[in-house]
Protein backbone atom coordinates (compact mmCIF):
# COMPACT_ATOMS: atom_id res chain seq x y z
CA UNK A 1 7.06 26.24 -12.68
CA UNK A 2 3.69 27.12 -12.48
CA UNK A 3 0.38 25.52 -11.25
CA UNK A 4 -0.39 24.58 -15.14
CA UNK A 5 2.68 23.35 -15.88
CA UNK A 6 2.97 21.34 -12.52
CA UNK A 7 -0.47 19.69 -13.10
CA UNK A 8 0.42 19.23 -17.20
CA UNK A 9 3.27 17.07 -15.41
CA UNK A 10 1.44 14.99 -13.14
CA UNK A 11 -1.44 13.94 -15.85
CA UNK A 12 0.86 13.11 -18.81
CA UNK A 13 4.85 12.87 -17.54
CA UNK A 14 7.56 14.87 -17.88
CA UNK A 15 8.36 13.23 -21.79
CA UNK A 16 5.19 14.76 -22.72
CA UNK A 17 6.20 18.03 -21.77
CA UNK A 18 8.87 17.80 -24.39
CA UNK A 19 7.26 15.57 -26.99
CA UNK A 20 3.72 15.23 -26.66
CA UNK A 21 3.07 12.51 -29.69
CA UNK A 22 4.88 9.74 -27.70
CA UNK A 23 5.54 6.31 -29.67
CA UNK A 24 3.40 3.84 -28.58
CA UNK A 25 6.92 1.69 -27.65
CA UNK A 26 8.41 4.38 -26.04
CA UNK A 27 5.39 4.67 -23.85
CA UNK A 28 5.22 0.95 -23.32
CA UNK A 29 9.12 0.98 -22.29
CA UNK A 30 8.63 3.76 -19.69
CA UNK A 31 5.09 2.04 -18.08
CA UNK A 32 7.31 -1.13 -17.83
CA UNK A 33 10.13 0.81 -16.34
CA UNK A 34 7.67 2.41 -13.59
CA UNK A 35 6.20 -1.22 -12.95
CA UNK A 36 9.85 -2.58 -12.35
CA UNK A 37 10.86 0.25 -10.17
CA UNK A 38 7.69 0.42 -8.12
CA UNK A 39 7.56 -3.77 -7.98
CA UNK A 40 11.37 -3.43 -6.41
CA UNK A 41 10.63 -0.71 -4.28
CA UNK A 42 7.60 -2.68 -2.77
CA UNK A 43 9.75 -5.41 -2.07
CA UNK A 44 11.89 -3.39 0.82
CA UNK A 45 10.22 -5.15 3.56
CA UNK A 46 10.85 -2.27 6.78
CA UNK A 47 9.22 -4.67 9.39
CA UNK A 48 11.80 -7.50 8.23
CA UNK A 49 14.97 -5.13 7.76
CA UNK A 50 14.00 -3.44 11.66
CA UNK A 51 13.14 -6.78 12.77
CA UNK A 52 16.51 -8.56 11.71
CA UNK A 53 18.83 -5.99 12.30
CA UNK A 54 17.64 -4.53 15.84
CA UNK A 55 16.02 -7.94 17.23
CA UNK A 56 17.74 -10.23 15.16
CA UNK A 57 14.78 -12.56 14.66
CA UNK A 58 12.29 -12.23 11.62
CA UNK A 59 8.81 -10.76 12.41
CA UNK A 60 7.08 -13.64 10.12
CA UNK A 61 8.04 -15.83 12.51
CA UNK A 62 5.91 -14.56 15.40
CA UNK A 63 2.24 -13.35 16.00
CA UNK A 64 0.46 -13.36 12.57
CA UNK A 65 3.15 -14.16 10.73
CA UNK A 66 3.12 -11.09 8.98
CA UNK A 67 5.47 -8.80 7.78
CA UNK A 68 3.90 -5.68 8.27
CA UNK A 69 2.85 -2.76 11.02
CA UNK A 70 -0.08 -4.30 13.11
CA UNK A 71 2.40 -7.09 13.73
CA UNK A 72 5.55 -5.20 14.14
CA UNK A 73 3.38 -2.82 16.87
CA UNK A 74 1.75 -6.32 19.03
CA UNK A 75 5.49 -7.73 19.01
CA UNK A 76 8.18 -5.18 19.19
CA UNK A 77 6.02 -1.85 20.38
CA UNK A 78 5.41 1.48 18.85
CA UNK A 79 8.75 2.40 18.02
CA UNK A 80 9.57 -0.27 15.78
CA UNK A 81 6.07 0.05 14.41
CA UNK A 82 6.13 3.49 13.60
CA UNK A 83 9.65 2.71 11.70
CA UNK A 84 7.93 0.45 9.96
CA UNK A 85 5.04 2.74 9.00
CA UNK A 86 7.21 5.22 7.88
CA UNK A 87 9.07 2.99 5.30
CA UNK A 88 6.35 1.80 3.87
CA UNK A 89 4.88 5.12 3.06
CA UNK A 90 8.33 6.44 2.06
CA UNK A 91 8.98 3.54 -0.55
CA UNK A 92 4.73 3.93 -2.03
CA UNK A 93 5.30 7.91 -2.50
CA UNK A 94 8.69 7.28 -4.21
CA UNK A 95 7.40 4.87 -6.33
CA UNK A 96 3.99 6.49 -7.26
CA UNK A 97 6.82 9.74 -7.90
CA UNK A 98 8.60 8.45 -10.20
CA UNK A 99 5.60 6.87 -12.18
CA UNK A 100 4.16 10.31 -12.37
CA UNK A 101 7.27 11.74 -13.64
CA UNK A 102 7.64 9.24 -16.34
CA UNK A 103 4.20 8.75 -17.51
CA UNK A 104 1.94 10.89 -15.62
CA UNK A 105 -1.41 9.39 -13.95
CA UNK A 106 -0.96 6.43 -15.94
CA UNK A 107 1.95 5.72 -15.00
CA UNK A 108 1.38 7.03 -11.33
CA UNK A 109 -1.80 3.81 -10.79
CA UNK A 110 0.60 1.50 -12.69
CA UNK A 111 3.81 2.07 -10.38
CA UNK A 112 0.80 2.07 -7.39
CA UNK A 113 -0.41 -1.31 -8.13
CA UNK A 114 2.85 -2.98 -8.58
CA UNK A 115 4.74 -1.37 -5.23
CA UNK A 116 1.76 -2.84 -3.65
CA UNK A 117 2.48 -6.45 -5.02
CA UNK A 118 5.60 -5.86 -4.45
CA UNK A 119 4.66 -5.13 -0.60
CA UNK A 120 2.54 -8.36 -0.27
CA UNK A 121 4.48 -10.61 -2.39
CA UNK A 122 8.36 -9.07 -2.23
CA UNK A 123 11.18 -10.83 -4.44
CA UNK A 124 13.43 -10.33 -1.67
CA UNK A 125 11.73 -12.49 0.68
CA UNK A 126 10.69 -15.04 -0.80
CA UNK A 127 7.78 -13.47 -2.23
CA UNK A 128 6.55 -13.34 1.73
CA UNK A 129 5.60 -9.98 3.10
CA UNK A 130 3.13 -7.59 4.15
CA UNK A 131 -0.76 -6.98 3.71
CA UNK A 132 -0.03 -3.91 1.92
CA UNK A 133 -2.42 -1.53 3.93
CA UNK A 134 0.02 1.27 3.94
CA UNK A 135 1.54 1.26 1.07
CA UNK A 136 -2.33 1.20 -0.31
CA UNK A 137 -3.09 4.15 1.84
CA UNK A 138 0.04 6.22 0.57
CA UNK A 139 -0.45 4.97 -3.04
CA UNK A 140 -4.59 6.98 -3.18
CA UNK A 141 -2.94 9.86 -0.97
CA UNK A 142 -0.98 10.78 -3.59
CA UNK A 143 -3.21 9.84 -6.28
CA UNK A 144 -6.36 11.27 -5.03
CA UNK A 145 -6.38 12.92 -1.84
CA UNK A 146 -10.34 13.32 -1.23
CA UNK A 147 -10.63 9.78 -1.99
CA UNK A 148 -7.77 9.11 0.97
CA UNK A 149 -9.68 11.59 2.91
CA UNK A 150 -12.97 9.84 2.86
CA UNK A 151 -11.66 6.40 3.37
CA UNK A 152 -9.33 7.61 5.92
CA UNK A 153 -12.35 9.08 8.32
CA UNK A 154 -14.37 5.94 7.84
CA UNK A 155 -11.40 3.52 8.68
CA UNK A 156 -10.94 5.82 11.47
CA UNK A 157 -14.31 5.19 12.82
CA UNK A 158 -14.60 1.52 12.11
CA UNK A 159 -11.62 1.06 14.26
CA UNK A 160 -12.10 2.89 17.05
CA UNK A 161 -15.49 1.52 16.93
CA UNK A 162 -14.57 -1.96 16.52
CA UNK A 163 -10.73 -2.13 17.26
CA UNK A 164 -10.36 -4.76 14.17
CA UNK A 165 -7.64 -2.59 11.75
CA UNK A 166 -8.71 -5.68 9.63
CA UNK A 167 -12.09 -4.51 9.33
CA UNK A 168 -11.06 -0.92 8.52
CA UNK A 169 -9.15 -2.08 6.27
CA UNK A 170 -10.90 -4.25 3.93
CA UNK A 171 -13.91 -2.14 4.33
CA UNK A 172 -11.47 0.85 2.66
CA UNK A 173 -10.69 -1.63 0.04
CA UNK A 174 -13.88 -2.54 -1.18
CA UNK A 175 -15.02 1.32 -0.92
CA UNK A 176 -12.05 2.32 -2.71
CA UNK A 177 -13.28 1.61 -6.49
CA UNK A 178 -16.61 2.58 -5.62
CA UNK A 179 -15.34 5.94 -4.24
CA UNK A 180 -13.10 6.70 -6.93
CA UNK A 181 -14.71 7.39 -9.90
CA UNK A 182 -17.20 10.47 -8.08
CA UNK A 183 -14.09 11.71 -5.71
CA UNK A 184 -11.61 12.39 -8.60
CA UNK A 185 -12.01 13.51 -12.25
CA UNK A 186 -9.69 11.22 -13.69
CA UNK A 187 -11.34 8.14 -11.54
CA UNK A 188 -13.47 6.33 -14.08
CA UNK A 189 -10.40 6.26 -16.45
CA UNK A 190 -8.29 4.37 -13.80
CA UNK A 191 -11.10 2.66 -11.78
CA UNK A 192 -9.62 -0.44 -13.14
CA UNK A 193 -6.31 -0.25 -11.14
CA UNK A 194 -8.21 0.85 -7.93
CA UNK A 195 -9.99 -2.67 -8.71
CA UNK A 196 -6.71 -4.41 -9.07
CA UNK A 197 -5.40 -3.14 -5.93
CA UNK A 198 -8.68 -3.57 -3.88
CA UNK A 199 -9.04 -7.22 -4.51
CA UNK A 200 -5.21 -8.10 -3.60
CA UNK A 201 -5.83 -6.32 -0.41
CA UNK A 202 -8.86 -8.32 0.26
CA UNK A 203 -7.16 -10.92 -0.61
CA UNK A 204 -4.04 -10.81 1.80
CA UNK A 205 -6.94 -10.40 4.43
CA UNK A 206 -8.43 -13.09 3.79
CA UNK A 207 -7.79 -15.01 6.79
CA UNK A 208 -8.40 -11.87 8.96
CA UNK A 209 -11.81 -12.26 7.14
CA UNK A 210 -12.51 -15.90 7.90
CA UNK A 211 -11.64 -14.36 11.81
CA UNK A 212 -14.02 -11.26 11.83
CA UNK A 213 -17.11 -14.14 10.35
CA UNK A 214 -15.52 -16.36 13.58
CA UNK A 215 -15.24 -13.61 15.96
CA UNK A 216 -11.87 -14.78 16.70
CA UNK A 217 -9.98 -11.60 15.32
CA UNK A 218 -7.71 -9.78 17.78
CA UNK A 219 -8.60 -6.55 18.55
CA UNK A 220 -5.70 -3.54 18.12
CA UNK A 221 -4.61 -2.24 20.71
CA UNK A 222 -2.11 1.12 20.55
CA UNK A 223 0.30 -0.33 22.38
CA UNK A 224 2.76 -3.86 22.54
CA UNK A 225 1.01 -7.15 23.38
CA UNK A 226 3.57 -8.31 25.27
CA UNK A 227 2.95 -11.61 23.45
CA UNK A 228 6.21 -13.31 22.28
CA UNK A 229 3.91 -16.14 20.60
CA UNK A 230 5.78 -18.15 17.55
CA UNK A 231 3.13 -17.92 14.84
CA UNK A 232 1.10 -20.95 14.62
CA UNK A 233 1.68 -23.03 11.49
CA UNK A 234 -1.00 -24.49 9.27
C-alpha cells in the first residue's frame, strides 16, 4: 500500500476503496455501526476494572468521585494511574480505527465523539464514569496531530504553571474548535464534532470550574496523596 492509497483510506473508508458511489443507507448503517462500537468501547471504565479487581473497592467512591486518571493517581499512585492512562488511550485509538476504516474522517470524528460519551457517561456503570480528558486527547492525536501538538504544549504549560490538570484541560477544550479549522485541512468540515466534544468536556468539569472561580481546586501533584478520603456527597 502506498502513501495515496493509505491516505485515500483514512479520508473516505475502506468501502470506498471498492465502491466509491456508496448508498446513502449503507453509509448511514456503517456511521451507526462506528457510533455503537466507539459508544461501547468508551464505556470500558480502566480506573473502575484496576480499581475493583486489584483494590477491591470502586474509585468513585473516594476523592473526587471520579472514575478517571487524576483520581486513580491521588488514591492508588502512579502505577495504577498509568494503567489507567493507558486504557483509555488504547480503547479512543481503537475506536477512532475502526471509524476510519469504515467511513473514513467521517466516520473517524463520529466514533471520536461517541467513545468519549461513552467515557463520561459508560452503560456499564451506570452511565457513571470519567471526565474524558484522555480519551479526548487520543481521539485529536489521531485525528489531527498538529492540533494535539499545539494543545498538548499549552496544557503542558498551564499545568506546570498552575498545577490545576483541570485548568489545562478545559482550556484545551475550548481551544480545540478554535484550533481546528487553521491546524488541519479537513477542520472546518468537522469543526462541528470538535464542538460536540469540547462542550461535554467542559461540561464534566464543571464543578472543577466552580473550584478554579473558588480557588478551592486541588493542585496535581505527580505522585499519591496519601488521602484515603470517601468522596463527599452532595
Amino acid at each position: 500500500m502506498n502513501f495515496n492509497t493509505f491516505m485515500y483510506i483514512r479520508e473516505n473508508g475502506l468501502y470506498a476503496v471498492f465502491n466509491p458511489a456508496m448508498p446513502i443507507a449503507l453509509a448511514a448503517i456503517l456511521l451507526t455501526l462506528s457510533a455503537v462500537v466507539a459508544y461501547l468501547l468508551g464505556s470500558i471504565n480502566f480506573a473502575i476494572l484496576i480499581s475493583k479487581r486489584k483494590y477491591k473497592e470502586d474509585i468513585r467512591a473516594f476523592g473526587s468521585g471520579n472514575g478517571g486518571m487524576t483520581n486513580m493517581m491521588r488514591t492508588y499512585g502512579r502505577a495504577s494511574a498509568a494503567l489507567t492512562f493507558a486504557g483509555d488511550l488504547l480503547k479512543a485509538f481503537v475506536a477512532v480505527t475502526v471509524g476510519i476504516l469504515l467511513m473514513g474522517l467521517l466516520g473517524g470524528y463520529v466514533a471520536g465523539l461517541f467513545c468519549v460519551l461513552g467515557h463520561c457517561f459508560p452503560v456499564y456503570y451506570h452511565f457513571h464514569g470519567g471526565k474524558g480528558v484522555a480519551v479526548t486527547a487520543m481521539v485529536v492525536l489521531c485525528l489531527s496531530p498538529l492540533t494535539f501538538a499545539i494543545l498538548m504544549l499549552i496544557f503542558v504549560i498551564l499545568v506546570l504553571g498552575y498545577r490545576y490538570i483541570s485548568l489545562g484541560s478545559v482550556m484545551c477544550m475550548m481551544l480545540y474548535p478554535v484550533l481546528l479549522p487553521s491546524t488541519n485541512q479537513y477542520g472546518a468540515k468537522f469543526a462541528v464534532f470538535a464542538f460536540l466534544i469540547a462542550a461535554l468536556i467542559v461540561f464534566m468539569h464543571r464543578e472543577n470550574i466552580k473550584r478554579l472561580l473558588n480557588h478551592t481546586e486541588s493542585k496535581f501533584e505527580f505522585k499519591k496523596s496519601g488521602s484515603r478520603e470517601k468522596k463527599q456527597e452532595k
